[in-house]
C-alpha atoms as a PDB file:
ATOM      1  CA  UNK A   1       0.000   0.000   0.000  1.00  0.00           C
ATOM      2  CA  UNK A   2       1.405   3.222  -1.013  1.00  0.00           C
ATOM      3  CA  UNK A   3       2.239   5.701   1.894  1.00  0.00           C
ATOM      4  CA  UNK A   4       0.341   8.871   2.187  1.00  0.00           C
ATOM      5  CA  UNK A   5       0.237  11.625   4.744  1.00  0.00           C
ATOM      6  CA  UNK A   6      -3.220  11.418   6.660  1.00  0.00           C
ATOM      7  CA  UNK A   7      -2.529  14.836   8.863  1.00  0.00           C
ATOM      8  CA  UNK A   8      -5.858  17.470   8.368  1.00  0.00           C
ATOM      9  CA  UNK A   9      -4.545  20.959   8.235  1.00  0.00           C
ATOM     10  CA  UNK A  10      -6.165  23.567  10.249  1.00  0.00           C
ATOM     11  CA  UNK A  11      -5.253  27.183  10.831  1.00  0.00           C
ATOM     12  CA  UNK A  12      -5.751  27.898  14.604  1.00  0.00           C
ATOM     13  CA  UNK A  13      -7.045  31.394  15.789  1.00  0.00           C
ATOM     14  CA  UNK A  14      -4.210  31.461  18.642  1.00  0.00           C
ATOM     15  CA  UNK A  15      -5.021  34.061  20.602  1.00  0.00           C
ATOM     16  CA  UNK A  16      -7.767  32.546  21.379  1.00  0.00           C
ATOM     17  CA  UNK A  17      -6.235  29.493  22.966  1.00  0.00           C
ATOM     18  CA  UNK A  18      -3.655  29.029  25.686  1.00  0.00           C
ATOM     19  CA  UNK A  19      -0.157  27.391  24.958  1.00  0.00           C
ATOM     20  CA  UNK A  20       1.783  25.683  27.359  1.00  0.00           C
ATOM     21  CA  UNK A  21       5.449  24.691  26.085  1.00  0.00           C
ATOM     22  CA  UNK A  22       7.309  22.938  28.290  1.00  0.00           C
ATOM     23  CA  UNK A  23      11.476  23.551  28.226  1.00  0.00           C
ATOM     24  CA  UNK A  24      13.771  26.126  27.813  1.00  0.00           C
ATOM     25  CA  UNK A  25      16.286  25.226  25.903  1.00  0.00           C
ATOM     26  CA  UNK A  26      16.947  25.535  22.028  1.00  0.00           C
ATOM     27  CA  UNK A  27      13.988  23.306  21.075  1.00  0.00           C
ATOM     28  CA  UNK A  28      11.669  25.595  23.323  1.00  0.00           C
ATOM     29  CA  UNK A  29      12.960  28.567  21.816  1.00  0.00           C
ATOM     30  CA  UNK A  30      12.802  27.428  18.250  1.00  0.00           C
ATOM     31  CA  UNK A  31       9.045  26.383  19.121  1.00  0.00           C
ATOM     32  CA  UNK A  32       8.255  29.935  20.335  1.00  0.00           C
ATOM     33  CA  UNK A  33       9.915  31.505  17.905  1.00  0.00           C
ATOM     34  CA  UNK A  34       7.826  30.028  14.932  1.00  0.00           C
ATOM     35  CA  UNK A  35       4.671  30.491  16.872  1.00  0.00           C
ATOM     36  CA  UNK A  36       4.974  33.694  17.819  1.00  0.00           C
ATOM     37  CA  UNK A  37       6.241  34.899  14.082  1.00  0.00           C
ATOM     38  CA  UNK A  38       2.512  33.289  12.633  1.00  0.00           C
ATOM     39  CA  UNK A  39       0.297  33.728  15.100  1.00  0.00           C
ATOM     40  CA  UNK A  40       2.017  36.955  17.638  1.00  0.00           C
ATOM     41  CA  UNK A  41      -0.751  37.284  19.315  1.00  0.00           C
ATOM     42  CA  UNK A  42      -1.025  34.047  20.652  1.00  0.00           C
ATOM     43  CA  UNK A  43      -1.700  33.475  24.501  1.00  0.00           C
ATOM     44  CA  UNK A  44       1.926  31.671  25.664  1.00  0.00           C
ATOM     45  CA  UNK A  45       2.836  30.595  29.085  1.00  0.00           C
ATOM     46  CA  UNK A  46       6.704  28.307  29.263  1.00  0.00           C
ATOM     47  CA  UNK A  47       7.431  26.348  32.203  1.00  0.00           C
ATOM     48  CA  UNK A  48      11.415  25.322  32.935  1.00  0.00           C
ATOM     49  CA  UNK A  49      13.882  25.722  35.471  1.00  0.00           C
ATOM     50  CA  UNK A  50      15.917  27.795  33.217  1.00  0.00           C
ATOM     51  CA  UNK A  51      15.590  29.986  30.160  1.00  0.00           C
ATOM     52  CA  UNK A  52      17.683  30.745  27.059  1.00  0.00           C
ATOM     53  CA  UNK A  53      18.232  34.817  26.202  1.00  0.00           C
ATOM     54  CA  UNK A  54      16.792  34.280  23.196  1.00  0.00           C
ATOM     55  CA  UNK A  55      13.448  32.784  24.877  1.00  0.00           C
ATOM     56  CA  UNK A  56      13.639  35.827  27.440  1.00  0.00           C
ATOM     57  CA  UNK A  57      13.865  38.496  24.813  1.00  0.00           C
ATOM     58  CA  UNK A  58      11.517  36.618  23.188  1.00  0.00           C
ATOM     59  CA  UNK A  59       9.464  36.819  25.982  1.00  0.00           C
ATOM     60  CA  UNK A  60       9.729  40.689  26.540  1.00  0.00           C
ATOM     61  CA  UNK A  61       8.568  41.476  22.960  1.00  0.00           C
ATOM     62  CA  UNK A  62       5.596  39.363  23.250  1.00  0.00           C
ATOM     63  CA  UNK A  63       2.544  38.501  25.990  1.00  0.00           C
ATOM     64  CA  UNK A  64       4.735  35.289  27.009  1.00  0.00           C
ATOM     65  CA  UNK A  65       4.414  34.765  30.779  1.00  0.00           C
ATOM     66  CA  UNK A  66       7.558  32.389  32.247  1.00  0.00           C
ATOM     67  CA  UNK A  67       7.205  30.451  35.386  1.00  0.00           C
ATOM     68  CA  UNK A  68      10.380  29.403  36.691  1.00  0.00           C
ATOM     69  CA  UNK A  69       9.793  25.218  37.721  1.00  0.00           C
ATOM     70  CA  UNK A  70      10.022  21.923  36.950  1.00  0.00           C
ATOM     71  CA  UNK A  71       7.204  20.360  35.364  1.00  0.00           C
ATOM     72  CA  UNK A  72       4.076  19.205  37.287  1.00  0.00           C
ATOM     73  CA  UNK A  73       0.572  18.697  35.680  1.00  0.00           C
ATOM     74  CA  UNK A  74      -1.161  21.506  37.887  1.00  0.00           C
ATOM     75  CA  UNK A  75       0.235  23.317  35.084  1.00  0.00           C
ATOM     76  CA  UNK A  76      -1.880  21.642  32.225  1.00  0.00           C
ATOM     77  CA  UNK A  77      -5.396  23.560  34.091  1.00  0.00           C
ATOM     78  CA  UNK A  78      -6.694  25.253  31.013  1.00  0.00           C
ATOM     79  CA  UNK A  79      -4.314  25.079  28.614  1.00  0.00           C
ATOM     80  CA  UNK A  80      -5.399  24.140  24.645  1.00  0.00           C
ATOM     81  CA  UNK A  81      -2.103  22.806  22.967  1.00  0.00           C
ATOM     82  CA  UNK A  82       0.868  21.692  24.967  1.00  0.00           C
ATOM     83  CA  UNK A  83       4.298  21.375  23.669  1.00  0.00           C
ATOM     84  CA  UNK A  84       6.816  19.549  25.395  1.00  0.00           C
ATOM     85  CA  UNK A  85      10.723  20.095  24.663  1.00  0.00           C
ATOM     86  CA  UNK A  86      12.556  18.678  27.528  1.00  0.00           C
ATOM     87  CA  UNK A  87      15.908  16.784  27.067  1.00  0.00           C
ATOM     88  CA  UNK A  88      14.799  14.773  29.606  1.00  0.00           C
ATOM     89  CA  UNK A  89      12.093  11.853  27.682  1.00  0.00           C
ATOM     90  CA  UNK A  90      11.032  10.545  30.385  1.00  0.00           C
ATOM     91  CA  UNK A  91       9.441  14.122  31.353  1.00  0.00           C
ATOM     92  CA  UNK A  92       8.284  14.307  27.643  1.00  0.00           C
ATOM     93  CA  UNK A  93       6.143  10.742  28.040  1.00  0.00           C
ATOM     94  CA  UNK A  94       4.850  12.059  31.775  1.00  0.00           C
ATOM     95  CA  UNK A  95       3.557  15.316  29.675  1.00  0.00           C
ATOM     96  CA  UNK A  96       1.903  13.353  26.780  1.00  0.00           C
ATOM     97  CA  UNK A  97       0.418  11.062  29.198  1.00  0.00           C
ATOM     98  CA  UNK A  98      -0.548  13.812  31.263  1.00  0.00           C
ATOM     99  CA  UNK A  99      -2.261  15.363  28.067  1.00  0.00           C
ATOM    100  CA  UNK A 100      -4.151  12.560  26.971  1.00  0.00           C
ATOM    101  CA  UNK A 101      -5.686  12.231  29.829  1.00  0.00           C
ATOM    102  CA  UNK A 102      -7.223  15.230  30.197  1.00  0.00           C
ATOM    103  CA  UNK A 103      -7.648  15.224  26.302  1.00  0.00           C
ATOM    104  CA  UNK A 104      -5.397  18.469  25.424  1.00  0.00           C
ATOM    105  CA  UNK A 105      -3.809  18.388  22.093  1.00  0.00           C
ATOM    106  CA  UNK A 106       0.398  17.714  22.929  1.00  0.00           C
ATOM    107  CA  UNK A 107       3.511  18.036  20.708  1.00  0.00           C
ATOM    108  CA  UNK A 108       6.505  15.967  21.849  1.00  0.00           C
ATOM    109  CA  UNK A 109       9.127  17.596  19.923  1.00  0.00           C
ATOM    110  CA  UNK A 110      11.246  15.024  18.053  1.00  0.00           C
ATOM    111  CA  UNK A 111       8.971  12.246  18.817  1.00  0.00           C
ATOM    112  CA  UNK A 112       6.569  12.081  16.361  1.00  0.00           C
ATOM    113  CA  UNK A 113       4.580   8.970  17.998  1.00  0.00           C
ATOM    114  CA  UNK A 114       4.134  11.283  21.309  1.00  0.00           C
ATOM    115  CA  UNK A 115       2.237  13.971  18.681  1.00  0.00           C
ATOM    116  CA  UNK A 116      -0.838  15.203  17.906  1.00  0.00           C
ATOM    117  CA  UNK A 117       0.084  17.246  16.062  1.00  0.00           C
ATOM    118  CA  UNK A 118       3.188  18.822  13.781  1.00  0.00           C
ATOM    119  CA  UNK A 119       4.358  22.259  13.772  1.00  0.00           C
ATOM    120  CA  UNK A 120       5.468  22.258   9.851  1.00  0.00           C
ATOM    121  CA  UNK A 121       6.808  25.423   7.574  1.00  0.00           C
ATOM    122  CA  UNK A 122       4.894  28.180   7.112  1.00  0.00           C
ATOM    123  CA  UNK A 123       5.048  30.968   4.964  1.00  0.00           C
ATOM    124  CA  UNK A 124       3.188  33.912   5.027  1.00  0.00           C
ATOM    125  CA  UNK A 125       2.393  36.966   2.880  1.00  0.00           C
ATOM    126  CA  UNK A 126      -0.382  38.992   3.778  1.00  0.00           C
ATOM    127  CA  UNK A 127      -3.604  36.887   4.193  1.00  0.00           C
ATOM    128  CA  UNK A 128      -1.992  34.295   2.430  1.00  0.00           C
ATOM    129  CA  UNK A 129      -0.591  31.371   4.681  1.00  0.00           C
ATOM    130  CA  UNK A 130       0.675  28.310   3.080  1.00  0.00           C
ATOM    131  CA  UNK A 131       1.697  24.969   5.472  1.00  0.00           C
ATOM    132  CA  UNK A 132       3.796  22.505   4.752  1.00  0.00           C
ATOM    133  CA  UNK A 133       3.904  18.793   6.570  1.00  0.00           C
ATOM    134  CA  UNK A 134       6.007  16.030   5.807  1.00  0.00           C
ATOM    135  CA  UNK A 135       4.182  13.859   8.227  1.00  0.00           C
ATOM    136  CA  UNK A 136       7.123  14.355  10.447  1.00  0.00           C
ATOM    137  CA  UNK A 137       9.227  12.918   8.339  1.00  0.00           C
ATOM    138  CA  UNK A 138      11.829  15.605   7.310  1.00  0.00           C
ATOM    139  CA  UNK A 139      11.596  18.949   8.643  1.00  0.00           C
ATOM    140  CA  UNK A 140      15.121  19.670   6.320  1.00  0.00           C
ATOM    141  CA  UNK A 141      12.161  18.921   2.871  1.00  0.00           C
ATOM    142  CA  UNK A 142       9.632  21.338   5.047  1.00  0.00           C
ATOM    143  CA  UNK A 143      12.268  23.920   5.455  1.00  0.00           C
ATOM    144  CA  UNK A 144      13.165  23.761   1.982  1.00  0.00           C
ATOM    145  CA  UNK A 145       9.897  24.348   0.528  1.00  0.00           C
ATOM    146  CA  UNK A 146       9.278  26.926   2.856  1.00  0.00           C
ATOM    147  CA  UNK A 147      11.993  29.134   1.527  1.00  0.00           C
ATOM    148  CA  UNK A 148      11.087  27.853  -1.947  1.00  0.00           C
ATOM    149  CA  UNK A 149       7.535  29.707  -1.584  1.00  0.00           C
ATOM    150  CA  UNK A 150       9.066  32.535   0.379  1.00  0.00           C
ATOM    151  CA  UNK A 151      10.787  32.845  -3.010  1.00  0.00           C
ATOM    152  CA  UNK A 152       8.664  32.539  -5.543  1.00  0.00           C
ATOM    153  CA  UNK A 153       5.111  34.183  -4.405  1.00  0.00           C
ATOM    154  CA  UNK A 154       5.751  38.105  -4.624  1.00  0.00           C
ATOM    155  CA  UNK A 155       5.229  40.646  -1.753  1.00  0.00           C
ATOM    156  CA  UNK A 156       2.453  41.736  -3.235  1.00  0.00           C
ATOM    157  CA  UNK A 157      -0.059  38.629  -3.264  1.00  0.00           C
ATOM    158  CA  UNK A 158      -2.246  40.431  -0.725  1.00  0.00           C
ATOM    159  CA  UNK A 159      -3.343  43.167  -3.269  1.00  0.00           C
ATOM    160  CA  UNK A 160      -4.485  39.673  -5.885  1.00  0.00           C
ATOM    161  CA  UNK A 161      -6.531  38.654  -2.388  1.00  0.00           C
ATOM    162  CA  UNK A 162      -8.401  41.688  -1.957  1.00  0.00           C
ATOM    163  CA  UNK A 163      -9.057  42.653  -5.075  1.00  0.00           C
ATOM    164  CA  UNK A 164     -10.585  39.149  -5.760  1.00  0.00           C
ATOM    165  CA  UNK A 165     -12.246  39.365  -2.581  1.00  0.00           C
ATOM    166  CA  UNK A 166     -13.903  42.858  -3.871  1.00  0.00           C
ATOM    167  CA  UNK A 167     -14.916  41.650  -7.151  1.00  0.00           C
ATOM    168  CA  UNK A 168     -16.285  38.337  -5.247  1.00  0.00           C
ATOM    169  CA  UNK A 169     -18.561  40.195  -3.857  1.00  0.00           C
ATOM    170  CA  UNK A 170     -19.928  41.924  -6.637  1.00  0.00           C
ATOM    171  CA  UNK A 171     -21.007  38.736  -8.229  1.00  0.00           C
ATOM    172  CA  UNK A 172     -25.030  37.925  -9.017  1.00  0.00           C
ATOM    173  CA  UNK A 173     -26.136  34.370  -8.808  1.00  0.00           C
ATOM    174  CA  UNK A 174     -25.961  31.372  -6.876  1.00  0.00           C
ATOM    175  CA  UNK A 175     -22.872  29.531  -5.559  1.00  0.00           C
ATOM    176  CA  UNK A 176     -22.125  27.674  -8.820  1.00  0.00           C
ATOM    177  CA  UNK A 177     -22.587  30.789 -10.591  1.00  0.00           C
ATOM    178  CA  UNK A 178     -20.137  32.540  -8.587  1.00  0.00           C
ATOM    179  CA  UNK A 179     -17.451  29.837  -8.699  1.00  0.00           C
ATOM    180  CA  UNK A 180     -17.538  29.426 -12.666  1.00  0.00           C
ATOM    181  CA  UNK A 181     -17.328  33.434 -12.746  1.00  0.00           C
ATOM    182  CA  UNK A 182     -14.388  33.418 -10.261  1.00  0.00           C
ATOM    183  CA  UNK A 183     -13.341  30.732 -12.456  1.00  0.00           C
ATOM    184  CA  UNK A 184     -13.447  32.579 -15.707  1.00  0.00           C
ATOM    185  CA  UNK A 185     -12.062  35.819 -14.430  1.00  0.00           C
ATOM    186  CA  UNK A 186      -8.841  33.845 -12.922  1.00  0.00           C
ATOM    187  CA  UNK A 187      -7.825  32.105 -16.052  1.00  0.00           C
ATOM    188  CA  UNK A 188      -6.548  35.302 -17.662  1.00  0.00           C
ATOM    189  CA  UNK A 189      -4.024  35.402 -14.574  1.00  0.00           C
ATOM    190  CA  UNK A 190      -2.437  32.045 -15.651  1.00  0.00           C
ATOM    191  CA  UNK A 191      -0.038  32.706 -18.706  1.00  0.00           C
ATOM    192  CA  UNK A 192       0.889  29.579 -20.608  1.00  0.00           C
ATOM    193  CA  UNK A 193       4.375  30.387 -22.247  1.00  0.00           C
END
């Protein structure tokens, strides 16, 4: 049977959830970093006996509160996603267990059987978000792509989304109708050389 990726891509509305990430090392900073460049708004609270300078600066630019501790699950009490990037695994299996029991959505970083979910690449112009998975396999191909998009969709993609949004709106008819008209009006964008 050929092998697939079965992951369904959502885009979260962050700020209105709470994130716990467990850690402070490079893994925990890596994690906040991509979170808080897509979603900066986004409700953060990092647990760890320690934190890197990055993570504090981090911390100062953005509504990230740190709690100096070790992990216990009193921390878990209304939290949405949980990410856990100890170096110590045996922490990292407490956490996931921890999660699933009170059903909240956890990342083990680097352990893609302890995951609910991946963090993959993002990129992100205007409204326009792309997200790439791998299925965990290689976050190198992720990367990659990532930069590859970066590349190649211009600056300026926002302006194509809200004009099409404004003429979108102009459209008479029913759904159908409006689709084929999209349609139609979008196939003069597409230049075959």
């Amino acid at each position: 049977m050929e092998s697939r990726n079965n992951l369904y891509p959502i885009f979260l509305k962050a700020k209105a959830l709470h994130v716990l990430i467990i850690g402070g090392g490079n893994v925990a900073e890596e994690k906040l970093h991509f979170l808080l460049k897509s979603s900066p708004d986004a409700k953060v609270t990092i647990v760890s006996p320690m934190f890197r300078e990055g993570t504090l600066a981090l911390a100062n630019s953005f509504d990230v509160e740190l709690i100096y501790d070790t992990y216990n699950n009193s921390y878990l009490k209304g939290k949405h996603l949980v990410i856990a990037t100890t170096d110590i695994p045996e922490v990292n299996v407490e956490v996931y267990n921890d999660c699933k029991a009170r059903h909240i959505l956890v990342n083990v970083a680097d352990n893609p059987p302890y995951c609910d979910f991946y963090m993959g690449g993002i990129v992100t112009k205007g409204h326009v978000k792309i997200a790439i998975s791998t299925n965990g396999q290689s976050p190198t191909t992720a990367k990659r792509l990532r930069q590859f998009f970066e590349d190649v969709i211009p600056e300026n993609v926002d302006d194509l989304v809200q004009n099409l949004n404004e003429f979108r709106k102009t459209i008479k008819g029913d759904f159908e109708q409006k689709v084929q008209t999209l349609n139609e009006f979008t196939k003069g964008l597409i230049s075959k050389k």
